[in-house]
PDB file of N, CA and C in Angstrom:
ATOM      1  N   UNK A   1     -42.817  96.514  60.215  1.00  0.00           N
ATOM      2  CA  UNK A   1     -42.468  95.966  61.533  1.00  0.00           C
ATOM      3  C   UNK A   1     -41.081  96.444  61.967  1.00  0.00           C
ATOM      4  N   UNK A   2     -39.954  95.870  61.206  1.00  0.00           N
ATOM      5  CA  UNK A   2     -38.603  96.292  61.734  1.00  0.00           C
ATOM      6  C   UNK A   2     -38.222  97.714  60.712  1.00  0.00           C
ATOM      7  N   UNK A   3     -38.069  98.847  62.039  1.00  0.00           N
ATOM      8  CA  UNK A   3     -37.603 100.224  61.772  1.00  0.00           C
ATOM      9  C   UNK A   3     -36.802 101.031  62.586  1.00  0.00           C
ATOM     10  N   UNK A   4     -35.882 101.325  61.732  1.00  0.00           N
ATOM     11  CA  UNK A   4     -34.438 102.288  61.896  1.00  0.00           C
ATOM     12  C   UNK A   4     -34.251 103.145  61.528  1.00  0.00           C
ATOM     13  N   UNK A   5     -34.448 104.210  62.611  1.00  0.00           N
ATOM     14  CA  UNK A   5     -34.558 105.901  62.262  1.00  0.00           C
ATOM     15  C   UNK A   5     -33.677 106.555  63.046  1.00  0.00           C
ATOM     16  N   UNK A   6     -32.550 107.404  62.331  1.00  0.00           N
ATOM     17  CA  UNK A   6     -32.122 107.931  62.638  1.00  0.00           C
ATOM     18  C   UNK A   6     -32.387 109.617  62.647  1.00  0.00           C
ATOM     19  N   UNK A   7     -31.127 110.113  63.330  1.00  0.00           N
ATOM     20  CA  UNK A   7     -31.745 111.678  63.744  1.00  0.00           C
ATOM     21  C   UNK A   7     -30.203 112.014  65.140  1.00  0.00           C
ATOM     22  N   UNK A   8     -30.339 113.356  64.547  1.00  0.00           N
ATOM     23  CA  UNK A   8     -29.173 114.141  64.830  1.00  0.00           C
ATOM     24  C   UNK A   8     -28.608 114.685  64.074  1.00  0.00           C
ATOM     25  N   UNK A   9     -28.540 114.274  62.451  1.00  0.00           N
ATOM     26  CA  UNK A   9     -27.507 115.117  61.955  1.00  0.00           C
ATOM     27  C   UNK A   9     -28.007 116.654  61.008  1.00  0.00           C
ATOM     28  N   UNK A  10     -26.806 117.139  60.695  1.00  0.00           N
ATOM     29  CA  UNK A  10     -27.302 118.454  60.448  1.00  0.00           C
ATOM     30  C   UNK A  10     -26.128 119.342  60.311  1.00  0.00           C
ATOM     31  N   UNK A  11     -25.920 120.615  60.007  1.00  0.00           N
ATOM     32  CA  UNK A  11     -24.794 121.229  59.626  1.00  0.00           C
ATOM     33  C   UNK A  11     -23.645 121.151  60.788  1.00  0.00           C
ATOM     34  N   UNK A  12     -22.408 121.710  60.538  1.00  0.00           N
ATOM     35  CA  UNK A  12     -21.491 121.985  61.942  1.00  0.00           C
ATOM     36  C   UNK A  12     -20.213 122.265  61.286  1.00  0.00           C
ATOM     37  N   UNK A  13     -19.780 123.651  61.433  1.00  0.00           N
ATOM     38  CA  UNK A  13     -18.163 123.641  61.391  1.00  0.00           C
ATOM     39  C   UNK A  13     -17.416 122.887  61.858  1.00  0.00           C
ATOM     40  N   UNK A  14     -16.251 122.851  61.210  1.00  0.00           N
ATOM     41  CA  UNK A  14     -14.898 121.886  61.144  1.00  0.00           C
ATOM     42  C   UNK A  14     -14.448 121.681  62.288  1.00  0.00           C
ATOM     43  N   UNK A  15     -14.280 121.169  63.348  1.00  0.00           N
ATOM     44  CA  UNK A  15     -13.507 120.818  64.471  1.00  0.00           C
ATOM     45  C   UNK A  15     -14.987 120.581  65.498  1.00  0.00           C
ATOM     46  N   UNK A  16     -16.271 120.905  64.770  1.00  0.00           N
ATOM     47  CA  UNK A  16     -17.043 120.414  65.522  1.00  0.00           C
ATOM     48  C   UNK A  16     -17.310 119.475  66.152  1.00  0.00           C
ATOM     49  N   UNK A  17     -18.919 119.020  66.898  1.00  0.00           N
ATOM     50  CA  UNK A  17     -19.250 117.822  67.304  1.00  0.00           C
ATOM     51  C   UNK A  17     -20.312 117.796  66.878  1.00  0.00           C
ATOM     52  N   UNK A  18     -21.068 116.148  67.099  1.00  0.00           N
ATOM     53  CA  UNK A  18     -22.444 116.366  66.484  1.00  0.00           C
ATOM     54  C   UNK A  18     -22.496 114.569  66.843  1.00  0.00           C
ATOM     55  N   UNK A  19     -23.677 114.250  67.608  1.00  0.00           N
ATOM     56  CA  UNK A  19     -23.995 112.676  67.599  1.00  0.00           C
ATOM     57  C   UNK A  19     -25.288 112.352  67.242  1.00  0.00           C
ATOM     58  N   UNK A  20     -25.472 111.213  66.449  1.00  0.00           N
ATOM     59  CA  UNK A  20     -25.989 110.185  65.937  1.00  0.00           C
ATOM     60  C   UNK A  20     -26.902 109.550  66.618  1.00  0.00           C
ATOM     61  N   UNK A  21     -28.262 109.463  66.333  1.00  0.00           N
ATOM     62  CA  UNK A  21     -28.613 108.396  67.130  1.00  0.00           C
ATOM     63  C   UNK A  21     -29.264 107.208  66.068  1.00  0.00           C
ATOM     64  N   UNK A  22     -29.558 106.130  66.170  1.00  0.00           N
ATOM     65  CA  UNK A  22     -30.587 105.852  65.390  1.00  0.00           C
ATOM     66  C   UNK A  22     -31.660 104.600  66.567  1.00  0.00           C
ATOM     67  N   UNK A  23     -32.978 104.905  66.394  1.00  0.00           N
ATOM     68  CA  UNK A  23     -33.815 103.827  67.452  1.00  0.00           C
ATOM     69  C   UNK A  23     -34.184 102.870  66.328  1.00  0.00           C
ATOM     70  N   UNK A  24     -34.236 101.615  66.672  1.00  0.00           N
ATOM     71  CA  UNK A  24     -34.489 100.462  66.360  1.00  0.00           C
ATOM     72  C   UNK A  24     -35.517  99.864  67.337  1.00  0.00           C
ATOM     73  N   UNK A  25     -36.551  98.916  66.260  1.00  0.00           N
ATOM     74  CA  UNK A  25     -37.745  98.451  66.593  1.00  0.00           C
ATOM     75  C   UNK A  25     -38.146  97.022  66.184  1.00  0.00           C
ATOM     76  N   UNK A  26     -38.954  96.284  66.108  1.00  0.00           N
ATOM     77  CA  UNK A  26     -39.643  95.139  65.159  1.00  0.00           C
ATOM     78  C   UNK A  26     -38.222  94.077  65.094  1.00  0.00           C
ATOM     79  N   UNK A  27     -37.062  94.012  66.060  1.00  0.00           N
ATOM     80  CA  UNK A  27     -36.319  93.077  66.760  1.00  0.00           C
ATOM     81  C   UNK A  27     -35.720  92.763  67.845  1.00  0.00           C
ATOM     82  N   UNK A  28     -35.247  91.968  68.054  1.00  0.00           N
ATOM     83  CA  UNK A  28     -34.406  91.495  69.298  1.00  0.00           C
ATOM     84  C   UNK A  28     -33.035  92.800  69.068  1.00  0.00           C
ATOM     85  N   UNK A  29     -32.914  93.594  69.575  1.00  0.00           N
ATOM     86  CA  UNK A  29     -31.729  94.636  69.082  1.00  0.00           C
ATOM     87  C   UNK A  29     -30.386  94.077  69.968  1.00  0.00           C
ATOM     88  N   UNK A  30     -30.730  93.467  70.643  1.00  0.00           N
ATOM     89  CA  UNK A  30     -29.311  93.410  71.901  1.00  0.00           C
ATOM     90  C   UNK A  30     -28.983  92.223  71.013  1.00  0.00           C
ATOM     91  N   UNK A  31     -29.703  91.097  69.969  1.00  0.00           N
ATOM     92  CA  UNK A  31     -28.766  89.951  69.537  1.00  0.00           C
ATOM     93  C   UNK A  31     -28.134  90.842  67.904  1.00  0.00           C
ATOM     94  N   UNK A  32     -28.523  91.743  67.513  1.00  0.00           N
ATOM     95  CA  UNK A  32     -27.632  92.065  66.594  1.00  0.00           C
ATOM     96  C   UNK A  32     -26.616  92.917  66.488  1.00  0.00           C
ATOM     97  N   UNK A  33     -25.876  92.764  65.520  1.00  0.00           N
ATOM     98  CA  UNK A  33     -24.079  93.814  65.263  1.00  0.00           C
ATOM     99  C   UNK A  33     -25.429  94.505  64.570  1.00  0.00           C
ATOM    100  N   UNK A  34     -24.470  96.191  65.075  1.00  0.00           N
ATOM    101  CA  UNK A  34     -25.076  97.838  64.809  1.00  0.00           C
ATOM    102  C   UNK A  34     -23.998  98.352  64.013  1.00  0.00           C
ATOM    103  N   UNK A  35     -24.177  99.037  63.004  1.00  0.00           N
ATOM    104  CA  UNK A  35     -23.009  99.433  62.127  1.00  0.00           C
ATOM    105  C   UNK A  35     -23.544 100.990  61.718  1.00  0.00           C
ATOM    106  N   UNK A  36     -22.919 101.970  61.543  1.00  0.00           N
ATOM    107  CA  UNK A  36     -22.986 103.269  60.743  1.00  0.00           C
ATOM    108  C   UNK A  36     -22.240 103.018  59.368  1.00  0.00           C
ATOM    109  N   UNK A  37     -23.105 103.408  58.316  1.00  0.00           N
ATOM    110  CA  UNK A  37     -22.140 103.808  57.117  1.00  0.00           C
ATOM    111  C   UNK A  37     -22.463 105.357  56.412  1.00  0.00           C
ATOM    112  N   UNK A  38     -21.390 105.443  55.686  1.00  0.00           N
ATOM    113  CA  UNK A  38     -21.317 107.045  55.595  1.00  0.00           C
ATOM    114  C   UNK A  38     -21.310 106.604  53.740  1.00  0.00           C
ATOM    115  N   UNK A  39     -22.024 107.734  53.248  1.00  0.00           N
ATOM    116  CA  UNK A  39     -21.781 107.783  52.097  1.00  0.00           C
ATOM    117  C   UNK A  39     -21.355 109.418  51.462  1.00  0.00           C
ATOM    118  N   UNK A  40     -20.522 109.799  50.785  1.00  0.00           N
ATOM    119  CA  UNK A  40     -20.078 111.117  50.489  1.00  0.00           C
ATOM    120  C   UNK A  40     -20.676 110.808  48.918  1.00  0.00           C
ATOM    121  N   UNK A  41     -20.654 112.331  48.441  1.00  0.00           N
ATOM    122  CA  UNK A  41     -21.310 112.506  47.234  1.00  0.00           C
ATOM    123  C   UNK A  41     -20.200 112.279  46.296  1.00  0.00           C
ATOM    124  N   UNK A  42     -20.240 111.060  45.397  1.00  0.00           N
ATOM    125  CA  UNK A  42     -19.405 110.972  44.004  1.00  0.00           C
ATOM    126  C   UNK A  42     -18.432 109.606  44.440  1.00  0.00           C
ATOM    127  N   UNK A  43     -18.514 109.131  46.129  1.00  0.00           N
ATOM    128  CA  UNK A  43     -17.933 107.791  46.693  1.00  0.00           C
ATOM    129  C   UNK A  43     -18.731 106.907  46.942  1.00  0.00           C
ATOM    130  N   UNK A  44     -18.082 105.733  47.149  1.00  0.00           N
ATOM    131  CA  UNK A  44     -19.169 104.692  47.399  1.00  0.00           C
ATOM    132  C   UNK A  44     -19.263 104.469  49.438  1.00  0.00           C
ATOM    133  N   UNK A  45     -20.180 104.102  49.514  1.00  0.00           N
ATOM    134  CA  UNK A  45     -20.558 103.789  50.620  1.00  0.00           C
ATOM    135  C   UNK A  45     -19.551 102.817  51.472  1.00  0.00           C
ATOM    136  N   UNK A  46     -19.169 103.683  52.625  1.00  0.00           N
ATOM    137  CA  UNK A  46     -18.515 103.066  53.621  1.00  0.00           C
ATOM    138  C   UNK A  46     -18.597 102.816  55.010  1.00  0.00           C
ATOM    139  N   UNK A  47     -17.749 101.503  55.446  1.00  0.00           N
ATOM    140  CA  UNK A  47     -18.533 101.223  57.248  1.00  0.00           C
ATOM    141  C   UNK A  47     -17.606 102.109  57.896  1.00  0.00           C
ATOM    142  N   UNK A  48     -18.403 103.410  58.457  1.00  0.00           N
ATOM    143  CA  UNK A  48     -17.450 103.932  59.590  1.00  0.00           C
ATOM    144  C   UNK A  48     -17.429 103.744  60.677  1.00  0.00           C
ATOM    145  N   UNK A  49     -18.277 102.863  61.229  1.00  0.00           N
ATOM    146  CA  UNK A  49     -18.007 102.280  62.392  1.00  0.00           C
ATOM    147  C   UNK A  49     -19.569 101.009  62.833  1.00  0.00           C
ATOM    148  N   UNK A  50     -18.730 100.092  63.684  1.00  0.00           N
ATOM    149  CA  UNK A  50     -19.881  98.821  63.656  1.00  0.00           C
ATOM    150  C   UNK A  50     -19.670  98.599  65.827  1.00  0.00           C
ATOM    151  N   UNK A  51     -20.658  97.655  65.762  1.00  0.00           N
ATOM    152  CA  UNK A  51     -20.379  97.485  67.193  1.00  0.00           C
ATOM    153  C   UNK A  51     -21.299  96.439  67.525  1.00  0.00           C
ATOM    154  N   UNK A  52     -20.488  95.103  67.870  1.00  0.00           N
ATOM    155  CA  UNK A  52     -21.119  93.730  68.017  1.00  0.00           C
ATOM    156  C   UNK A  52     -22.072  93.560  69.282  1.00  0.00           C
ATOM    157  N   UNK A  53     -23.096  92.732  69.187  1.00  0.00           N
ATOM    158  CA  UNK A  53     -23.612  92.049  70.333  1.00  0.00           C
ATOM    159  C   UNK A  53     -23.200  91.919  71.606  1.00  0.00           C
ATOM    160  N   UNK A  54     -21.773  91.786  71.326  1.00  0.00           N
ATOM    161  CA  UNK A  54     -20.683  92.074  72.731  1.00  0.00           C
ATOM    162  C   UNK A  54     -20.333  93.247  72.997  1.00  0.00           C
ATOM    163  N   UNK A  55     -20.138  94.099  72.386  1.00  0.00           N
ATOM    164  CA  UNK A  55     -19.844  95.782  72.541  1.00  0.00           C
ATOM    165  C   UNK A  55     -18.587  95.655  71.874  1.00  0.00           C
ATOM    166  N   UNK A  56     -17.830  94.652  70.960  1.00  0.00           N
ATOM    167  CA  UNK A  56     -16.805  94.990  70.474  1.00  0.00           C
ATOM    168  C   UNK A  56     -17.106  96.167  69.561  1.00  0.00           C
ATOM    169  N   UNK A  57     -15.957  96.722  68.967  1.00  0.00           N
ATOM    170  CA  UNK A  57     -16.346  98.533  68.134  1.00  0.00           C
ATOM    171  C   UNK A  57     -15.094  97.861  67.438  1.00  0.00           C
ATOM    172  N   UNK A  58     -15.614  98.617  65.849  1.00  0.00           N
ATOM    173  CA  UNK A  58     -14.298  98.720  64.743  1.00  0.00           C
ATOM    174  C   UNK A  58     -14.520  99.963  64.402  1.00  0.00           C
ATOM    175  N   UNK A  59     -13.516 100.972  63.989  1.00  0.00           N
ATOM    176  CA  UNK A  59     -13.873 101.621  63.014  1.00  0.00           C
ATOM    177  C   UNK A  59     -12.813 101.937  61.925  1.00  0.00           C
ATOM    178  N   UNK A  60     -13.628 102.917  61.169  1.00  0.00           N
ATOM    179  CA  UNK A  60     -12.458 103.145  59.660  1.00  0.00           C
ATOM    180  C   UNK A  60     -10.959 103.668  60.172  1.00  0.00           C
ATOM    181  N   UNK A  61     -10.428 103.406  59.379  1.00  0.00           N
ATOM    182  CA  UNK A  61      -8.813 104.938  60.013  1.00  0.00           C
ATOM    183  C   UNK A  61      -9.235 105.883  59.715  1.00  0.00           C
ATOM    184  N   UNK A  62     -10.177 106.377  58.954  1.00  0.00           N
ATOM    185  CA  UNK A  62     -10.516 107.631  58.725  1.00  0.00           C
ATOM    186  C   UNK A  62     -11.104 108.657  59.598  1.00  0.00           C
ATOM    187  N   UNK A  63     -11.872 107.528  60.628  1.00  0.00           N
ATOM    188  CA  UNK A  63     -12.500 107.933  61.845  1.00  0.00           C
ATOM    189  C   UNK A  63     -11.791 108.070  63.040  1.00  0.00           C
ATOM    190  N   UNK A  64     -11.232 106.677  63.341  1.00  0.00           N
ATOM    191  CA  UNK A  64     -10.085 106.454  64.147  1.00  0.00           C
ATOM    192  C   UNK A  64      -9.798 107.561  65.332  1.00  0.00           C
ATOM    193  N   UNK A  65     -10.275 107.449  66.470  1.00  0.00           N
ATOM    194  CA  UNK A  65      -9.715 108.654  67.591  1.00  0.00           C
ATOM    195  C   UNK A  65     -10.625 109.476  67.384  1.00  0.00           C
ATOM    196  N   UNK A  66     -11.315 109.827  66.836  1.00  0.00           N
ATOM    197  CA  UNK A  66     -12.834 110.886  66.466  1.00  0.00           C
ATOM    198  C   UNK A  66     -13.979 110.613  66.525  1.00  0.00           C
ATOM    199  N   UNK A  67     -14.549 109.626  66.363  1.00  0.00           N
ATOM    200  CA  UNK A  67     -15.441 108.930  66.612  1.00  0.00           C
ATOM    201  C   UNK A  67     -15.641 107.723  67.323  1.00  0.00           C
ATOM    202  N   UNK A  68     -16.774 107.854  68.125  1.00  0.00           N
ATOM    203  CA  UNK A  68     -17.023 106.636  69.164  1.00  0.00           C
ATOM    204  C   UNK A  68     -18.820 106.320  68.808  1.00  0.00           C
ATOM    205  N   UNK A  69     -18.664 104.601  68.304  1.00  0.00           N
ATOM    206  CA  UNK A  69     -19.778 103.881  68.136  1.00  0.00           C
ATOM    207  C   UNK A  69     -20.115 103.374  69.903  1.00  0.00           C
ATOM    208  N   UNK A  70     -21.909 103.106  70.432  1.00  0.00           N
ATOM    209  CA  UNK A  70     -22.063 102.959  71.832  1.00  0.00           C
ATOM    210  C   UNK A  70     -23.597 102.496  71.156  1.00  0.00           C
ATOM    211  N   UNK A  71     -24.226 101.744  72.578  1.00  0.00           N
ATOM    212  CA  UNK A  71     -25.522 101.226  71.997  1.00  0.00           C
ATOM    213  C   UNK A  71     -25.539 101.000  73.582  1.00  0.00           C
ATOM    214  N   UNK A  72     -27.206 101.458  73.408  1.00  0.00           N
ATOM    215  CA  UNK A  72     -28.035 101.673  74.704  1.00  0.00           C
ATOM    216  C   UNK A  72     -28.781 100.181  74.177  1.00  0.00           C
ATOM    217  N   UNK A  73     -28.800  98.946  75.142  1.00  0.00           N
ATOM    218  CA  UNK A  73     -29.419  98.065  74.618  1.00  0.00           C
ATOM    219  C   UNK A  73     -31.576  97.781  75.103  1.00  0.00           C
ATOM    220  N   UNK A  74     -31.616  98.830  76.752  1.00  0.00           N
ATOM    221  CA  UNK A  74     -32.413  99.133  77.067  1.00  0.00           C
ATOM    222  C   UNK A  74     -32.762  99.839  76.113  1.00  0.00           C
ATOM    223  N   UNK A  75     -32.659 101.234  75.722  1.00  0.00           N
ATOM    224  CA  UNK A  75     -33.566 101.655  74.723  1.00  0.00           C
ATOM    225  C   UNK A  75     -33.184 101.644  73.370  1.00  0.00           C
ATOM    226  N   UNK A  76     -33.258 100.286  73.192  1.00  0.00           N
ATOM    227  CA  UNK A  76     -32.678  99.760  71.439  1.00  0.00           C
ATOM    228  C   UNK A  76     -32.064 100.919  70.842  1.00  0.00           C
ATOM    229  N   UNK A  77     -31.400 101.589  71.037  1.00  0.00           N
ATOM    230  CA  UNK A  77     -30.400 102.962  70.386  1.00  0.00           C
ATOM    231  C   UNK A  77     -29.234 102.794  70.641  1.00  0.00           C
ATOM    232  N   UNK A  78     -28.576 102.876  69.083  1.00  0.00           N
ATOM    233  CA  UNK A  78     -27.364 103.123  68.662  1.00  0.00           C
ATOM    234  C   UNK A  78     -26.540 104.340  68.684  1.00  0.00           C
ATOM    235  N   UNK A  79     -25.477 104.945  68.653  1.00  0.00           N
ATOM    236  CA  UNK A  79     -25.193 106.373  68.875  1.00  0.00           C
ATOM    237  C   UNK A  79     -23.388 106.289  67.974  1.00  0.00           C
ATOM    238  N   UNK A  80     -23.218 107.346  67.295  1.00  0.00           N
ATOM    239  CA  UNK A  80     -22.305 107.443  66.581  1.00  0.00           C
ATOM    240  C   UNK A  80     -21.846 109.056  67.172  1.00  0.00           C
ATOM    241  N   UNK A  81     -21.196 109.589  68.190  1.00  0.00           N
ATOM    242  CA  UNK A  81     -20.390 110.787  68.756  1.00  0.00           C
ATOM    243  C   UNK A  81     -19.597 110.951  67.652  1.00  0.00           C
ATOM    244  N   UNK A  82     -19.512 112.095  67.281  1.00  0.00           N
ATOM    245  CA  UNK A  82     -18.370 112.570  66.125  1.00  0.00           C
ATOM    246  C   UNK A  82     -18.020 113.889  66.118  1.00  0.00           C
ATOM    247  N   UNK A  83     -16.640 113.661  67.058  1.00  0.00           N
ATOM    248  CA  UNK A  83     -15.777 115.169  67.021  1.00  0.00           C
ATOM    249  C   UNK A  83     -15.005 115.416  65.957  1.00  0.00           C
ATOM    250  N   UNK A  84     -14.036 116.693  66.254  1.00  0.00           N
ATOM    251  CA  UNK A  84     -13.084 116.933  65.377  1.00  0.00           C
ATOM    252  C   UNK A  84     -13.680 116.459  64.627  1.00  0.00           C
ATOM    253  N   UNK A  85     -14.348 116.936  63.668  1.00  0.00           N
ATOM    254  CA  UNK A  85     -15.627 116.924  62.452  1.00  0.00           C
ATOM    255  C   UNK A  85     -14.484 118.155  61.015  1.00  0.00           C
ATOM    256  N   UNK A  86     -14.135 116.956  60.112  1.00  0.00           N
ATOM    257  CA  UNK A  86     -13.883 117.572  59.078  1.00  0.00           C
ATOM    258  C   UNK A  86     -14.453 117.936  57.783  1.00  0.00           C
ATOM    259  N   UNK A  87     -14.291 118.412  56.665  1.00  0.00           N
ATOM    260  CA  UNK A  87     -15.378 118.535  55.436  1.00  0.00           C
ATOM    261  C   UNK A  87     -15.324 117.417  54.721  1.00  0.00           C
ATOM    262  N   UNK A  88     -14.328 116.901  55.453  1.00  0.00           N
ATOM    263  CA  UNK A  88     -14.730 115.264  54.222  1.00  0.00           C
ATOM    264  C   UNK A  88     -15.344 114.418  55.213  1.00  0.00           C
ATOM    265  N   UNK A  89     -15.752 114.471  56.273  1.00  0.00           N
ATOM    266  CA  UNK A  89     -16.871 113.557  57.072  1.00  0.00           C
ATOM    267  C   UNK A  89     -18.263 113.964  56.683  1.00  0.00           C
ATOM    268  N   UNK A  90     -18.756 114.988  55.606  1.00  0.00           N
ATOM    269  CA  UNK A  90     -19.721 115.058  55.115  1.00  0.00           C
ATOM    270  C   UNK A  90     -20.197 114.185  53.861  1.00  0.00           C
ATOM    271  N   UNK A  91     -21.045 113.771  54.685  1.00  0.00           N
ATOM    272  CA  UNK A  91     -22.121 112.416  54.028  1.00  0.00           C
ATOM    273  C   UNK A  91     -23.222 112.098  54.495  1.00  0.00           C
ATOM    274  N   UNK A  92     -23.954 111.102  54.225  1.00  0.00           N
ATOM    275  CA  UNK A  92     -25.538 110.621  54.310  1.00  0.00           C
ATOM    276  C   UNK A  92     -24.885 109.734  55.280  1.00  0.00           C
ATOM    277  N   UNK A  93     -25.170 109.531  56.554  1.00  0.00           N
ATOM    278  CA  UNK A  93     -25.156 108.117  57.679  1.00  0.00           C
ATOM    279  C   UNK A  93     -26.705 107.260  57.556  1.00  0.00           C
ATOM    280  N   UNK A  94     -25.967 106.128  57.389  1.00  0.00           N
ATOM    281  CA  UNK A  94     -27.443 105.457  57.754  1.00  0.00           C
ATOM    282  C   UNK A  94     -26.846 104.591  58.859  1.00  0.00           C
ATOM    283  N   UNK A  95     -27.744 103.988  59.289  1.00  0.00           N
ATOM    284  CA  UNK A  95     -27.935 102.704  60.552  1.00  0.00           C
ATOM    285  C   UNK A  95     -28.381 101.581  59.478  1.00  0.00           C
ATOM    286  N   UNK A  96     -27.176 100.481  60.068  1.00  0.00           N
ATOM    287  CA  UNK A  96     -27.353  99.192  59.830  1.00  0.00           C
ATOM    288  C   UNK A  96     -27.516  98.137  60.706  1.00  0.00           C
ATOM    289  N   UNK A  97     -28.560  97.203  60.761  1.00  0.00           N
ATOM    290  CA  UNK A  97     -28.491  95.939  61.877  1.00  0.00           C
ATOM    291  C   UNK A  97     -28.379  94.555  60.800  1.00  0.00           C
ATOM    292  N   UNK A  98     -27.566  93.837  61.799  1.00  0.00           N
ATOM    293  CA  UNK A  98     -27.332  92.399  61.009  1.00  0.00           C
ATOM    294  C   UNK A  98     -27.277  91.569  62.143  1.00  0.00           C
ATOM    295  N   UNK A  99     -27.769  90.363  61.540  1.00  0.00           N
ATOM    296  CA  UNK A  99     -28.067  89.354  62.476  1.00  0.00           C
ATOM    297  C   UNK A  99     -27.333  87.794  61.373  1.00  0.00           C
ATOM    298  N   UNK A 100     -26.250  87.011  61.295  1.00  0.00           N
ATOM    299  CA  UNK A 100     -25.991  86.476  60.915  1.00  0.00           C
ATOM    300  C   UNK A 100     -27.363  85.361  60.064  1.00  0.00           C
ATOM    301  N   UNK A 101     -28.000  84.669  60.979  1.00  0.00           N
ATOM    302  CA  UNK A 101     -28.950  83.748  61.036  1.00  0.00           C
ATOM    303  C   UNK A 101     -30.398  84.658  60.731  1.00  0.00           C
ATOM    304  N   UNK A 102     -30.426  85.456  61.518  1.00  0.00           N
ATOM    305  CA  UNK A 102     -32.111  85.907  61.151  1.00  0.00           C
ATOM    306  C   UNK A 102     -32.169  87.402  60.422  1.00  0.00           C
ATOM    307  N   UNK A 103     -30.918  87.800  59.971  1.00  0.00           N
ATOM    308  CA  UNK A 103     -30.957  88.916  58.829  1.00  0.00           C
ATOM    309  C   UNK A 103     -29.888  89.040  58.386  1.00  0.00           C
ATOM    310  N   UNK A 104     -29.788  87.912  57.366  1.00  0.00           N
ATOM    311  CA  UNK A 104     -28.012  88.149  56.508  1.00  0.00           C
ATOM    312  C   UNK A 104     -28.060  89.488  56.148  1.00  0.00           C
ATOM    313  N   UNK A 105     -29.019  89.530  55.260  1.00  0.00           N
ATOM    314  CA  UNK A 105     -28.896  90.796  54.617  1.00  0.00           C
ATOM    315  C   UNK A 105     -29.232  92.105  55.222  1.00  0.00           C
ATOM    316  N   UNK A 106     -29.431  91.539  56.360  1.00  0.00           N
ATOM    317  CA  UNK A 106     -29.453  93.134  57.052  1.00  0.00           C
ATOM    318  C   UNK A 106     -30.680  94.074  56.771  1.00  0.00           C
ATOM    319  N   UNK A 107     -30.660  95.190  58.106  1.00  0.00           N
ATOM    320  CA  UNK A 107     -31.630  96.381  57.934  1.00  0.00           C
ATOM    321  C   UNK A 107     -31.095  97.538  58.055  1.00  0.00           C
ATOM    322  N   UNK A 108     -31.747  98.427  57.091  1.00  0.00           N
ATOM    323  CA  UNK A 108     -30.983  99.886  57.127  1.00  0.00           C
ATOM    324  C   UNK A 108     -32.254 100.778  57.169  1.00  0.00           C
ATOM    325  N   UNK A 109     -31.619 102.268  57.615  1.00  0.00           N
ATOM    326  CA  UNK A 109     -32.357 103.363  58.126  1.00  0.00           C
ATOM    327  C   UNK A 109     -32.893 104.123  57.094  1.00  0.00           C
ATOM    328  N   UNK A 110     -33.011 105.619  56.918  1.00  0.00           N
ATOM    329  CA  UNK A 110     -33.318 105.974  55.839  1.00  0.00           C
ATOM    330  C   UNK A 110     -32.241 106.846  55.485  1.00  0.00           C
ATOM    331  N   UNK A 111     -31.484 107.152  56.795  1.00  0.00           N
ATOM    332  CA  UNK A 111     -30.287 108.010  56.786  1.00  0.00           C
ATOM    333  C   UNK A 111     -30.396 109.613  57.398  1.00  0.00           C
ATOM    334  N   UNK A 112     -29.497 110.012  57.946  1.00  0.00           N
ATOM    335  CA  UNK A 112     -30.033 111.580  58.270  1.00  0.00           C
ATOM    336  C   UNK A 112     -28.247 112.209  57.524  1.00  0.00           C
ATOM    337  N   UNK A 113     -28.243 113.503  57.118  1.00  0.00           N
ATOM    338  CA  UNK A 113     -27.506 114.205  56.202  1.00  0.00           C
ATOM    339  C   UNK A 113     -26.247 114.956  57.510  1.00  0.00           C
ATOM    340  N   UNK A 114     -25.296 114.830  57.323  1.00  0.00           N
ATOM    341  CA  UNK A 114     -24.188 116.149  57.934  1.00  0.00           C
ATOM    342  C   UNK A 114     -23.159 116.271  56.766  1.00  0.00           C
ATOM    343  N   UNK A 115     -23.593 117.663  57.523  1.00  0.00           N
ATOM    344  CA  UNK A 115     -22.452 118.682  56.468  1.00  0.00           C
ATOM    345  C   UNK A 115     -21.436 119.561  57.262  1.00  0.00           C
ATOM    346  N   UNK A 116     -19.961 118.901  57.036  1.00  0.00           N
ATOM    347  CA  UNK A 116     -19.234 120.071  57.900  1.00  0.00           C
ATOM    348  C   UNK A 116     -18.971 120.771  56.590  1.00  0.00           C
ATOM    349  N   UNK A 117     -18.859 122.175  57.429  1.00  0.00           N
ATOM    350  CA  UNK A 117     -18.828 123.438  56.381  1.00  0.00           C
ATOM    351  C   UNK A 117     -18.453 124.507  57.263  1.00  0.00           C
ATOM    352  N   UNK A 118     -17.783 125.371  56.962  1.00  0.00           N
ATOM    353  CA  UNK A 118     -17.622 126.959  57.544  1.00  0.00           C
ATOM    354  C   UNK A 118     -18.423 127.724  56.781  1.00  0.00           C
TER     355      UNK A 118
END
């Protein structure tokens, strides 16, 4: 029932761009916080950016000024824009939804792969 698929990512030199989408299904999407996390190979998994029910946005310092989290609430899609793309922003993104009350634990995507590289 509830599914989160993302799509967009894929190779890109260093100072590149490259955005994120992920569509969400099987909930109410406009009542939940949308989050991206990034995982790099040999680190643990981190939130690089989230974005509440209200459109508030956090993100890492790592991201900070480079990336912009946005959510289309008409077509349940999330979107993660990511410029100035360095080799350590290469990681697995997945899509996360949380709903305090009707999904503590949350739903995640399956993830799509970017690799900055020259």
């Amino acid at each position: 029932q509830v599914q989160l698929v993302e799509s967009g990512g894929g190779l890109v030199q260093p100072g590149g761009s490259l955005r994120l989408s992920c569509a969400a299904s099987g909930f109410t999407f406009s009542s939940y916080a949308m989050s991206w996390y990034r995982q790099a190979p040999g680190k643990e998994r981190e939130l690089a950016a989230s974005i509440s029910s209200a459109g508030n946005t956090n993100y890492a310092d790592s991201v900070k000024g480079r990336f912009t989290i946005s959510r289309d609430n008409a077509k349940n899609t999330v979107y993660l824009q990511m410029n100035s793309l360095k080799p350590e922003d290469t990681a697995v993104y997945s899509c996360n939804a949380r709903h305090p009350q009707t999904a503590p634990r949350g739903y995640w995507g399956q993830g799509t792969q970017v690799t900055v590289s020259s």
